[in-house]
Protein backbone atom coordinates (compact mmCIF):
# COMPACT_ATOMS: atom_id res chain seq x y z
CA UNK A 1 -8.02 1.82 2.49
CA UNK A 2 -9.98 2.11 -0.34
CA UNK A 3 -9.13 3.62 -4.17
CA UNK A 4 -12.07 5.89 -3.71
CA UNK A 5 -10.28 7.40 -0.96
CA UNK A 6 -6.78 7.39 -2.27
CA UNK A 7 -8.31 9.91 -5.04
CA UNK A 8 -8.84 11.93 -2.46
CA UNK A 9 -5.23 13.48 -2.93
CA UNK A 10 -6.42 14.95 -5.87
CA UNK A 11 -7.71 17.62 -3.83
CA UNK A 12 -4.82 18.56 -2.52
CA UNK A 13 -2.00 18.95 -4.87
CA UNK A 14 -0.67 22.25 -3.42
CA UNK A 15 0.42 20.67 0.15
CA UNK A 16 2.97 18.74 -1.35
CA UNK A 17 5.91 20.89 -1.20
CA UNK A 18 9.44 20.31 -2.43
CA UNK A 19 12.29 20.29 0.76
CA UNK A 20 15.09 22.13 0.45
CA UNK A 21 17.64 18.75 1.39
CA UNK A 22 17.52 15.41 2.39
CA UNK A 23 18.97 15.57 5.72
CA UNK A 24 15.72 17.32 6.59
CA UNK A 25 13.69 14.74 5.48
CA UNK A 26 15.39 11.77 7.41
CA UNK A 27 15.28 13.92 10.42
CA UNK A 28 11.78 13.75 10.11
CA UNK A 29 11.66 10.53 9.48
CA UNK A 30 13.18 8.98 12.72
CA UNK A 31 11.32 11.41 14.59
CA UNK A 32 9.51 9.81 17.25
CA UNK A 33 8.01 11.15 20.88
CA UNK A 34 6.85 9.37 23.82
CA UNK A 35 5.54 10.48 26.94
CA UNK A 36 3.64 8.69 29.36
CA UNK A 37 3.26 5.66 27.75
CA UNK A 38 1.91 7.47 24.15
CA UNK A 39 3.58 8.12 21.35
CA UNK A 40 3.47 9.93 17.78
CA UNK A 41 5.49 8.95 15.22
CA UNK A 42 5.46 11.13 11.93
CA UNK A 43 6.55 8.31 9.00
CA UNK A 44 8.23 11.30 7.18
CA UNK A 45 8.95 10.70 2.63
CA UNK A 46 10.42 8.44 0.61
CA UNK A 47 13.98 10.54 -0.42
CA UNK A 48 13.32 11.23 -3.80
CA UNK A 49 12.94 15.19 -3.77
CA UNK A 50 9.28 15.52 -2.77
CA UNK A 51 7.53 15.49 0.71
CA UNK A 52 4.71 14.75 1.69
CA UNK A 53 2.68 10.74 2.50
CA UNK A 54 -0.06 8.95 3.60
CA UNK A 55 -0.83 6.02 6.07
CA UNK A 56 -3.47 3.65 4.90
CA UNK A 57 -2.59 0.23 6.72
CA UNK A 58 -1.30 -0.99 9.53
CA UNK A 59 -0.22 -4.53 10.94
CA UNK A 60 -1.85 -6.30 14.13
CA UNK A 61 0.97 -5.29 16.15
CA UNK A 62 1.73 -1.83 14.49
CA UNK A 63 5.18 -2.44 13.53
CA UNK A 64 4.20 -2.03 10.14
CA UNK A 65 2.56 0.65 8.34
CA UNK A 66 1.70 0.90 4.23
CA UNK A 67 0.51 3.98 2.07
CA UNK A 68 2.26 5.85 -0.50
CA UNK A 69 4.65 8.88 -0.61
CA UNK A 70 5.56 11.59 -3.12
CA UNK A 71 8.28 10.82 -5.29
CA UNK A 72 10.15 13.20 -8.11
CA UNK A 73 8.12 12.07 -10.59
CA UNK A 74 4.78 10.77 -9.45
CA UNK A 75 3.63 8.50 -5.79
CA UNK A 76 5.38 5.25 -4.86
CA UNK A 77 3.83 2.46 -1.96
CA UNK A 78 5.84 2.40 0.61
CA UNK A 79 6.39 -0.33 4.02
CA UNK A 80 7.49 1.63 7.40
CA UNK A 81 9.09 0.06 10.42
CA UNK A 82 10.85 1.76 13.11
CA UNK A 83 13.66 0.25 12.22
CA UNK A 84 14.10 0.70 8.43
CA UNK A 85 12.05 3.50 8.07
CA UNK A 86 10.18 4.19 4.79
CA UNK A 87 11.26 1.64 2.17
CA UNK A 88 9.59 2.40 -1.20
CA UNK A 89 8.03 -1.28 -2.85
CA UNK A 90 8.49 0.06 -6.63
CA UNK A 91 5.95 -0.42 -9.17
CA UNK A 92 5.17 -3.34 -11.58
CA UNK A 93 6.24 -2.01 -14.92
CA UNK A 94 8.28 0.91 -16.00
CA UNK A 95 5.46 3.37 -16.97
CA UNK A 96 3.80 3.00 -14.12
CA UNK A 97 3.96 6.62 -12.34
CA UNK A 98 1.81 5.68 -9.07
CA UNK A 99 1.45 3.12 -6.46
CA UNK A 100 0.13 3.04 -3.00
CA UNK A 101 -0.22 0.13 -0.31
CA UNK A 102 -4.02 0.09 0.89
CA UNK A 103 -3.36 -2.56 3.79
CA UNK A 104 -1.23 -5.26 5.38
CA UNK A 105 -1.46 -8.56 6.91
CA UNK A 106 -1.40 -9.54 10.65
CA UNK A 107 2.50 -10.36 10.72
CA UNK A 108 3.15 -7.25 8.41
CA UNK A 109 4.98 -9.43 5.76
CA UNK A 110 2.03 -9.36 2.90
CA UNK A 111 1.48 -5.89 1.74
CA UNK A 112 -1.65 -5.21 -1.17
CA UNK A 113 -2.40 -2.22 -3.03
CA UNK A 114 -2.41 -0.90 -6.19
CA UNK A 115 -0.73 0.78 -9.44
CA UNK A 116 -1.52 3.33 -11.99
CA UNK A 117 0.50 3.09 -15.14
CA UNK A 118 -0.22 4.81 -18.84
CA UNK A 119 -3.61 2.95 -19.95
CA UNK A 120 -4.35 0.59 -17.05
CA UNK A 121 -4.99 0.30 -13.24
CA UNK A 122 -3.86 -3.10 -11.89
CA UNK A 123 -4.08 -4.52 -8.22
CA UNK A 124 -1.05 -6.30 -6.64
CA UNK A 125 0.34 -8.34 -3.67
CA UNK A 126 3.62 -7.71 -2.00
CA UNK A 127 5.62 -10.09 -0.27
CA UNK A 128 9.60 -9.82 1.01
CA UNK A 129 10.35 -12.69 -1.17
CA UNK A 130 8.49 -12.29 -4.67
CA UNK A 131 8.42 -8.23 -4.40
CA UNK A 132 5.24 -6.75 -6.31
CA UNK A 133 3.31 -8.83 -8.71
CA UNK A 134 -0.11 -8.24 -10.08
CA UNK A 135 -3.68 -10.03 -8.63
CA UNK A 136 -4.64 -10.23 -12.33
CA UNK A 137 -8.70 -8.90 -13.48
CA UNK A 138 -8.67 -5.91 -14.83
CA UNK A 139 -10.05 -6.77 -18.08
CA UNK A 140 -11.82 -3.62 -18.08
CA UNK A 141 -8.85 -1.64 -17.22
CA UNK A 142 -8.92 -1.26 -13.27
CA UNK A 143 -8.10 -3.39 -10.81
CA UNK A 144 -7.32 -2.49 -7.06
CA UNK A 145 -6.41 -4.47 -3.78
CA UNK A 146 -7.55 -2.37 -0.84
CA UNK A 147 -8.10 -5.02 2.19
CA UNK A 148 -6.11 -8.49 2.89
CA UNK A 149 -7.21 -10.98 5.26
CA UNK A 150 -5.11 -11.57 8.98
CA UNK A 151 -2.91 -14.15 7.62
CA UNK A 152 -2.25 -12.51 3.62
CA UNK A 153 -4.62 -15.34 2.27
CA UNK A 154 -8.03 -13.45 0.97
CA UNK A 155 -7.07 -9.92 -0.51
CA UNK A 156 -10.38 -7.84 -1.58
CA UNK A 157 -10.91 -4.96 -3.99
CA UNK A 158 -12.43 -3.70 -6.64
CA UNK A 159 -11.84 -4.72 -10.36
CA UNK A 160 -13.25 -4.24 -14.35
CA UNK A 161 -13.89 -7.57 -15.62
CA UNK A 162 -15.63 -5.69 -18.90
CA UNK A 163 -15.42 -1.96 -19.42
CA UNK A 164 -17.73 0.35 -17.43
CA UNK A 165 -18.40 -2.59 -15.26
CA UNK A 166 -17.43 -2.29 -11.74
CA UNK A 167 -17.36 -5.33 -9.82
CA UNK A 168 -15.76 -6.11 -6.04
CA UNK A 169 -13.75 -9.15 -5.75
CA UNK A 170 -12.40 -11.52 -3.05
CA UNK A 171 -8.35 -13.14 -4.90
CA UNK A 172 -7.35 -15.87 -3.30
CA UNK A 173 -3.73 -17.45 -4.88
CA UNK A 174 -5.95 -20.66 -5.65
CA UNK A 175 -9.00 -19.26 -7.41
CA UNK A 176 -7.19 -15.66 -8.74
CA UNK A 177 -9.85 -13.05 -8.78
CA UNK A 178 -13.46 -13.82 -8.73
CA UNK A 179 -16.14 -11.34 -8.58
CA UNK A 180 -18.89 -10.83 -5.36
CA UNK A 181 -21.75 -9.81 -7.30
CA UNK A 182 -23.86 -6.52 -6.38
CA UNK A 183 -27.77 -6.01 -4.96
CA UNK A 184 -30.48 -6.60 -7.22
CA UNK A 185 -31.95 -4.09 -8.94
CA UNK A 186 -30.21 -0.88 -10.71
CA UNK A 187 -27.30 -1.24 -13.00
CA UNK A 188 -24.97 -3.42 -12.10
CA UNK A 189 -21.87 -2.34 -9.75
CA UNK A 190 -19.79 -2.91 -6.16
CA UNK A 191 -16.89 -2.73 -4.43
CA UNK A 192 -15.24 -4.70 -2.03
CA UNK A 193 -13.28 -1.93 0.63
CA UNK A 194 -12.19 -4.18 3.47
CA UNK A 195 -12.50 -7.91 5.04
CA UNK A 196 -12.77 -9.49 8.08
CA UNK A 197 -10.20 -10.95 9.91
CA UNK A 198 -10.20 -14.67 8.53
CA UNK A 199 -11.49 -13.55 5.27
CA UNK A 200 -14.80 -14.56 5.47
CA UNK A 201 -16.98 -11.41 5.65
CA UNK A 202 -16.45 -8.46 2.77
CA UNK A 203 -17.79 -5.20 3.40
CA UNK A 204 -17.95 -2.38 0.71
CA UNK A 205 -21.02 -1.03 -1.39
CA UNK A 206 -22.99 -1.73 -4.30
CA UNK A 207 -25.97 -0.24 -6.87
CA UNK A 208 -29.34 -1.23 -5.83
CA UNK A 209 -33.17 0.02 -6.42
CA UNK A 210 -31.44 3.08 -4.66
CA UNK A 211 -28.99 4.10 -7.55
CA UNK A 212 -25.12 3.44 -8.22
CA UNK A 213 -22.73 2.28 -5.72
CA UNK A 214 -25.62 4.16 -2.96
CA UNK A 215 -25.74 0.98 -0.48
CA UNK A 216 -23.45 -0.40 1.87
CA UNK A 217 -23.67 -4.35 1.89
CA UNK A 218 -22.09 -7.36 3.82
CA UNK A 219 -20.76 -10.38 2.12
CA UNK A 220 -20.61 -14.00 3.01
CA UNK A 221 -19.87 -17.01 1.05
CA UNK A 222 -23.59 -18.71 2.66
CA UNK A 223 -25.34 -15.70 2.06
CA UNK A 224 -24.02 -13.74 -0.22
CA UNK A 225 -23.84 -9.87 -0.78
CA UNK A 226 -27.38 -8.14 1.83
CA UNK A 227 -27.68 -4.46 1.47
CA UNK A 228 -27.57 -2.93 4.94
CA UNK A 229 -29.67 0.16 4.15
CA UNK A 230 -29.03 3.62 5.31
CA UNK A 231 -29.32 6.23 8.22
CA UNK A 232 -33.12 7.65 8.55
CA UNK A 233 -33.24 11.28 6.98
CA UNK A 234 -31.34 12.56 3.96
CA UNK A 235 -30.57 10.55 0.54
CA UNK A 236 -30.94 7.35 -0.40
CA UNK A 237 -26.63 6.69 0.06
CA UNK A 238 -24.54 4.04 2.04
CA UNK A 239 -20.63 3.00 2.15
CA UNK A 240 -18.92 0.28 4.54
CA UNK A 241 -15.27 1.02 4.65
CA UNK A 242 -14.43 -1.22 7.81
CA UNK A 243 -15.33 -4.20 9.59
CA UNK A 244 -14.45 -6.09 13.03
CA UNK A 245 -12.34 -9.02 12.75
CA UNK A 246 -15.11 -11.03 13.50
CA UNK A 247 -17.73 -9.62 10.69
CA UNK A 248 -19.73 -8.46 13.11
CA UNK A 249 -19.24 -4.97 13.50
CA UNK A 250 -19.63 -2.44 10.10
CA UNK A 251 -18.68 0.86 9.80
CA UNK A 252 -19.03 3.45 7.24
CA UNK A 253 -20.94 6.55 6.01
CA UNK A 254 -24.62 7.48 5.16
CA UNK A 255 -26.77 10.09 4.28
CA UNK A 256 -28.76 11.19 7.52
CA UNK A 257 -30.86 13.97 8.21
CA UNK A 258 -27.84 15.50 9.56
CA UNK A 259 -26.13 15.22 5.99
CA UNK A 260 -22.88 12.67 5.47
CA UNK A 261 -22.72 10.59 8.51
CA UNK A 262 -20.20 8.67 9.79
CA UNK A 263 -22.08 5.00 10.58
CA UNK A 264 -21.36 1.60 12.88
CA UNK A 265 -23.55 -1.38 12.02
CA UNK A 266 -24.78 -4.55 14.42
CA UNK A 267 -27.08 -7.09 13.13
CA UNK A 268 -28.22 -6.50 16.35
CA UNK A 269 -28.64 -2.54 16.22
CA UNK A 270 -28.55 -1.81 12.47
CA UNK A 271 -27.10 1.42 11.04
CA UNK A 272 -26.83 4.13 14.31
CA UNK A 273 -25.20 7.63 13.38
CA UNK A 274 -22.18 8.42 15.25
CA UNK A 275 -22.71 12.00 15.22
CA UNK A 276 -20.08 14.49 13.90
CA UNK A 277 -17.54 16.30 16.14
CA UNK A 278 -18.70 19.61 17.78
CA UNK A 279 -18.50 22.67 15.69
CA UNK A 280 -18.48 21.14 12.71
CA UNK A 281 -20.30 20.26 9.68
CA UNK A 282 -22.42 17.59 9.00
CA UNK A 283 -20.01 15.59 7.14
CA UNK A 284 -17.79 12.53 8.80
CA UNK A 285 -17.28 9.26 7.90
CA UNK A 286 -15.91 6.02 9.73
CA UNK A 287 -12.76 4.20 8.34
CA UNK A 288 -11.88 1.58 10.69
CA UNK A 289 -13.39 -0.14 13.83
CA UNK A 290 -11.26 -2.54 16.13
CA UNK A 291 -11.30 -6.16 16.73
CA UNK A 292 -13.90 -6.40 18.65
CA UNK A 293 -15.46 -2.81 17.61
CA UNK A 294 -15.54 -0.77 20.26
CA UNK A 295 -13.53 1.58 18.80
CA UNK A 296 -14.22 3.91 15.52
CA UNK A 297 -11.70 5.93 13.59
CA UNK A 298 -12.06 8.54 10.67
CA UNK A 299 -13.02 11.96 9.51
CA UNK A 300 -15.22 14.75 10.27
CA UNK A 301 -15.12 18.03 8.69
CA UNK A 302 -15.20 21.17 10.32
CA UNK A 303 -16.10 24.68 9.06
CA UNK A 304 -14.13 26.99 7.20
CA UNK A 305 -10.99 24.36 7.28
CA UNK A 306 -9.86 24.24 4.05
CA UNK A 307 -12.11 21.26 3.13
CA UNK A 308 -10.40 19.04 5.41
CA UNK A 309 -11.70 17.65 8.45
CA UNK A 310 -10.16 16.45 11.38
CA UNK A 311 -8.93 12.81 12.36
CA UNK A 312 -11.94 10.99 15.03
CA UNK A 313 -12.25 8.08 17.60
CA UNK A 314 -15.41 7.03 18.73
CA UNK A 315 -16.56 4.83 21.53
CA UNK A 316 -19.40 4.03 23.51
CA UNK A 317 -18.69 6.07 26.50
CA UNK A 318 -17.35 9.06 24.96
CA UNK A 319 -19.05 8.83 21.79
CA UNK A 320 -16.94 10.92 19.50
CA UNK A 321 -14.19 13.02 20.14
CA UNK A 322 -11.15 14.57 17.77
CA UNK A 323 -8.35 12.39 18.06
CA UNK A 324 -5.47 15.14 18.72
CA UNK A 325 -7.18 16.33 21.26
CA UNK A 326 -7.47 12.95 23.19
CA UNK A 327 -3.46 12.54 22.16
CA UNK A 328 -2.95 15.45 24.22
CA UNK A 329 -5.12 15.08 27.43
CA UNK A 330 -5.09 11.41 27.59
CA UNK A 331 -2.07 10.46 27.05
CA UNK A 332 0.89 12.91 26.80
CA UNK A 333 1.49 14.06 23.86
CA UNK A 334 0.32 17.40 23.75
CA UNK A 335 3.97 18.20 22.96
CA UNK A 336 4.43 16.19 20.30
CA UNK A 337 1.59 17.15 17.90
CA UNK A 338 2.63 20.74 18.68
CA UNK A 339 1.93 22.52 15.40
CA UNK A 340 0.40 19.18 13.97
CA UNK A 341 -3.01 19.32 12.57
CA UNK A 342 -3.96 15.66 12.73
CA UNK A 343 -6.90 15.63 9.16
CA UNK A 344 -8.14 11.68 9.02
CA UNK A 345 -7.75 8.54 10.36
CA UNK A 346 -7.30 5.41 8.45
CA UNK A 347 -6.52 2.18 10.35
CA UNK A 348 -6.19 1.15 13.93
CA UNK A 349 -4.82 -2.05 15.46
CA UNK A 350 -7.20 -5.26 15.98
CA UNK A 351 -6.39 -3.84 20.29
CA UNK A 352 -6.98 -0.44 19.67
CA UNK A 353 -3.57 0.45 20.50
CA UNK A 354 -2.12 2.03 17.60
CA UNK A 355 -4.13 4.18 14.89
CA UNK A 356 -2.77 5.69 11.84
CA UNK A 357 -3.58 8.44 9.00
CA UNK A 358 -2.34 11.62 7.53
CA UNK A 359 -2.20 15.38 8.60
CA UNK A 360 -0.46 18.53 8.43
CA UNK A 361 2.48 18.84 9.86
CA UNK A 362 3.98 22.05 11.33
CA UNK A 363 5.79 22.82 8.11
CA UNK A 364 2.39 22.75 6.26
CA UNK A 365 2.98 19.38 4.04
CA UNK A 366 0.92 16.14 4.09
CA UNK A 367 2.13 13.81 6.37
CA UNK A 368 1.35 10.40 7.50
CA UNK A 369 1.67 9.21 10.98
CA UNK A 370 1.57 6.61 13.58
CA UNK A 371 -0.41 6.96 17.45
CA UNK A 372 0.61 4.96 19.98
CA UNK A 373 -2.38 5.17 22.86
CA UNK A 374 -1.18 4.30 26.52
CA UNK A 375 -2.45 1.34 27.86
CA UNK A 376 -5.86 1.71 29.86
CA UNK A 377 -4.67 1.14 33.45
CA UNK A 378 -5.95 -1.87 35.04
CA UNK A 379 -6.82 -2.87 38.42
CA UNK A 380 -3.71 -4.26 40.36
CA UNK A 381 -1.03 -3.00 37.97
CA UNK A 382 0.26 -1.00 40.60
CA UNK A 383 3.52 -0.24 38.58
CA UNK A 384 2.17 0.52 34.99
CA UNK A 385 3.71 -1.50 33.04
CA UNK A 386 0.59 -3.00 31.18
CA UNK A 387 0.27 -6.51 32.98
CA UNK A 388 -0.51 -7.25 36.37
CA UNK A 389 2.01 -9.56 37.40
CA UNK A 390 4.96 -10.81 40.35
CA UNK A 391 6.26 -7.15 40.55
CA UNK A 392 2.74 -5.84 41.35
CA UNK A 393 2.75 -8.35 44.13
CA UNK A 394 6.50 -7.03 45.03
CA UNK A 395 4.89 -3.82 45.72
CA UNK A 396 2.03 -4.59 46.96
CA UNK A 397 4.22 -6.95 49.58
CA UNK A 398 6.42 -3.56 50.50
CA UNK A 399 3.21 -1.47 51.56
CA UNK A 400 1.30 -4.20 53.07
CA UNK A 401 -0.01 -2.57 56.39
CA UNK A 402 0.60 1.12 55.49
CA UNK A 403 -1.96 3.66 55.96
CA UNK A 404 -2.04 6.89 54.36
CA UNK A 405 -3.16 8.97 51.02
CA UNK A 406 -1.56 7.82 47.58
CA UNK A 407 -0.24 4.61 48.22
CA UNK A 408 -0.20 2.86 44.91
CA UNK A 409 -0.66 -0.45 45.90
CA UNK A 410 -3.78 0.93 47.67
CA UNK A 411 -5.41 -0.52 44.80
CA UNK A 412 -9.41 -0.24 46.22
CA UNK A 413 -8.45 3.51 47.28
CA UNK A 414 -9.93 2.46 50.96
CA UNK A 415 -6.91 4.53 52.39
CA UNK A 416 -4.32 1.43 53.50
CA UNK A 417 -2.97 -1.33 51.87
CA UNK A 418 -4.28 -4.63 52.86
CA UNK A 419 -6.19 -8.09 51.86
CA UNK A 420 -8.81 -6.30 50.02
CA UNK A 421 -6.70 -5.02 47.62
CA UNK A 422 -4.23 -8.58 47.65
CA UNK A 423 -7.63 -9.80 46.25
CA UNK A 424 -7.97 -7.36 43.82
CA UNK A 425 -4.73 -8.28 42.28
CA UNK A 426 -5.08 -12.13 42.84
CA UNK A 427 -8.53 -11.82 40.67
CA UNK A 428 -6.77 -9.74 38.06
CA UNK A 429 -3.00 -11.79 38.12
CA UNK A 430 -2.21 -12.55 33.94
CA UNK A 431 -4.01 -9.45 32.69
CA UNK A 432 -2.66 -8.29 29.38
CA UNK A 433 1.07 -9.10 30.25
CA UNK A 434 0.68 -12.23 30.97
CA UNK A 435 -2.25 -13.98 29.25
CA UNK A 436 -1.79 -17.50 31.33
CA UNK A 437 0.35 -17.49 34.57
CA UNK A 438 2.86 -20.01 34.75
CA UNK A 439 2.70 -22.81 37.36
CA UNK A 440 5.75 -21.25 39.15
CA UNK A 441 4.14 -17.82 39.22
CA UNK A 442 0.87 -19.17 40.61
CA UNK A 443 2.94 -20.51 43.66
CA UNK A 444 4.87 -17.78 44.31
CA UNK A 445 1.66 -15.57 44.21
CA UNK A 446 0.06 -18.69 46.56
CA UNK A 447 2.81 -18.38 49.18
CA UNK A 448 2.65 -14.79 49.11
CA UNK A 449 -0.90 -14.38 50.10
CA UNK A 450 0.17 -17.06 52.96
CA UNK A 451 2.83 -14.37 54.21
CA UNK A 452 0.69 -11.45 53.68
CA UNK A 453 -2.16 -13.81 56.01
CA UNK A 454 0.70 -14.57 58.59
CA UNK A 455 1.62 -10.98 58.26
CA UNK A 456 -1.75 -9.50 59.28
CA UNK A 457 -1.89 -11.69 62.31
CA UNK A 458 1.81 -10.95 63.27
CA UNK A 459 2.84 -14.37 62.34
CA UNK A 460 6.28 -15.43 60.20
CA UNK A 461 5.89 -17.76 57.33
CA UNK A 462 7.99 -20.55 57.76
């Protein structure tokens, strides 16, 4: 997550509304419902007499989430796990009145962000053991972490080496903070919004011919900082606020005929617009893309909504689609986001599997949250569970030779359970549960497709 968008909360000082006690606060914050393998978790507010936060980061596995909460006196980062809860991570001196956590590494355990104190803006890391301490840069007066690399080694932001300079930088605890440069031409300016997984591709924008901090670029330590242009139609304007954990996949927001559009970048395809959701404006932008970037989250507005927009996921097949309402039909939760109104999305998981951002909750404050999607079934899990493994052959064994409508180890839907669909789960055995079978698991699947063989013919293993 980026500063640019953490000013966003400017705009909307009136949500934050004072509770009435505290008990109602932690009630919200262990609330948590599931249904059919989804879940929604709102992350509730630090207890300090406000309510009201916002999810900017999440860890690989999505155990951990970062952002900031209202406090009494001004915003405060904050680390969330299921089983602490919101923990506020302080501030770096006394007259410091905000802080927010823009992103986390892989394991969780390296937090980076930013703080706003009386004169100055200064980025920090966050780690269990040394607590908050500051990146350094800011010579200027502003410095901000908003992306860290898989393993907490490369942190990326944007920082003022000299006033009214803008520059993006890539800290690393060897070489501190050292600047990325910007496109030629126009006055010099970038920043750096978000890395790739082993921190060696930066993605954020910079000035060029076009005018200030109006292209999205990629970053490389070979190549250095390439402008990536801009959607046909509209302004000259481009911003990269994602990228795949292999560098290959950028997403962002241009100008397009269409107005603001929300952007995912190949070297391959270039900039395509991904559209904005039905009914609404021509305004969305793209946050975060998964690992391997099929998937797309943000924001796109919708008329007459009280300037917000509501949270997105894109992909291929779907192209894009508001991300309550796929929370609902997908995957169960229609229930749980009853009275929700679920406004942007700012991270998801490397796997897709958990996405995070802020909305309205039913009592009409800013909330952050946490989506858990439901595994996409695959072929020869016959009992769900996410893997297809020895107790999909269990049941599979049990059925062996039935006939009939909705058997579920009828796997190839043919209308009986036999060797076509033992095959189907034999070339599918390991999936997702268990990434390499173990030699004792191979030979118990081997001497079960010997019974089911002997089976068929009316033979008995011996």
């Amino acid at each position: 997550m980026s500063w640019l968008r953490a000013i966003n909360v400017l705009k909307i000082p009136l949500m934050w509304r004072l509770q009435g006690t505290v008990c109602a606060v932690w009630a919200a914050l262990f609330l948590t419902t599931a249904s059919r393998g989804g879940e929604f978790v709102p992350l509730g507010s630090l207890p300090s007499g406000g309510f009201g936060s916002r999810a900017f980061g999440i860890s690989d596995d999505g155990a951990v989430v970062t952002g900031e909460s209202l406090i009494l006196d001004g915003r405060e980062a904050f680390r969330w796990t299921a089983e602490t809860g919101m923990v506020g991570l302080g501030f770096l001196d006394d007259d410091d009145v905000f802080s927010a956590g823009s992103a986390a590494s892989a394991d969780g355990q390296v937090i980076v962000g930013g703080v706003t104190g009386e004169n100055t803006d200064e980025a920090w890391i966050w780690t269990q053991s040394q607590g908050m301490r500051s990146l350094g840069g800011g010579g200027g007066g502003f410095a901000w972490s908003n992306d860290i690399s898989s393993d907490g080694s490369v942190v990326v932001g944007l920082d003022t080496p000299t006033d009214a300079v803008f520059e993006g930088f890539r800290w690393t605890e060897a070489e501190g903070v050292v600047g990325i440069g910007d496109l030629s031409g126009g006055t010099f300016s970038s920043t750096a919004n978000a890395v790739s997984g082993d921190g060696t591709v930066i993605v954020g924008a910079s000035s060029s011919e076009f005018g200030v901090l109006n292209e999205a670029y990629r970053w490389t330590q070979e190549g250095g900082m390439v402008g990536l242009g801009d959607l046909p139609g509209g302004d000259i304007f481009s911003m990269a606020w994602g990228v795949s954990d292999d560098g290959k996949v950028i997403v962002g927001e241009g100008d397009s005929d269409q107005g603001q559009e929300a952007f995912r970048w190949t070297e391959e395809t270039g900039m395509v617009g991904l559209g904005n959701l039905p009914g609404g404006t021509s305004n969305s932008e793209a946050l975060a893309v998964s690992g391997d970037g099929s998937l797309v989250v943000g924001r796109s507005d919708f008329d007459g909504f009280l300037g917000f927009g509501f949270a997105f996921i894109w992909d291929e097949t779907h192209g894009m689609r508001e991300l309550q309402q796929v929370l609902a039909d997908d995957h169960g939760l229609a229930e749980a986001l009853e009275g929700w109104i679920l406004t942007k999305a700012f991270d998801i998981t490397p796997d897709g599997r958990y996405i995070i951002g802020e909305g309205i909750n039913p009592q009409g404050n800013i909330e952050a949250w946490r989506a858990m999607l439901a595994p996409v079934p695959i072929p020869g899990d016959i009992n769900r569970d996410g893997s297809v493994n020895l107790a999909d052959f269990v049941l599979l064994k049990e059925q062996f030779g039935q006939t009939g409508p909705g058997l579920p180890a009828d796997i190839d839907a043919d209308g009986s359970v036999g060797l076509g669909d033992f095959v189907i789960l034999k070339d599918n055995f390991g999936s997702v549960g268990i990434a390499v079978p173990e030699p004792s698991a191979l030979l118990l699947l081997l001497c079960g497709a010997i019974w089911l063989l002997f089976s068929a013919s009316g033979r008995r293993c011996v």
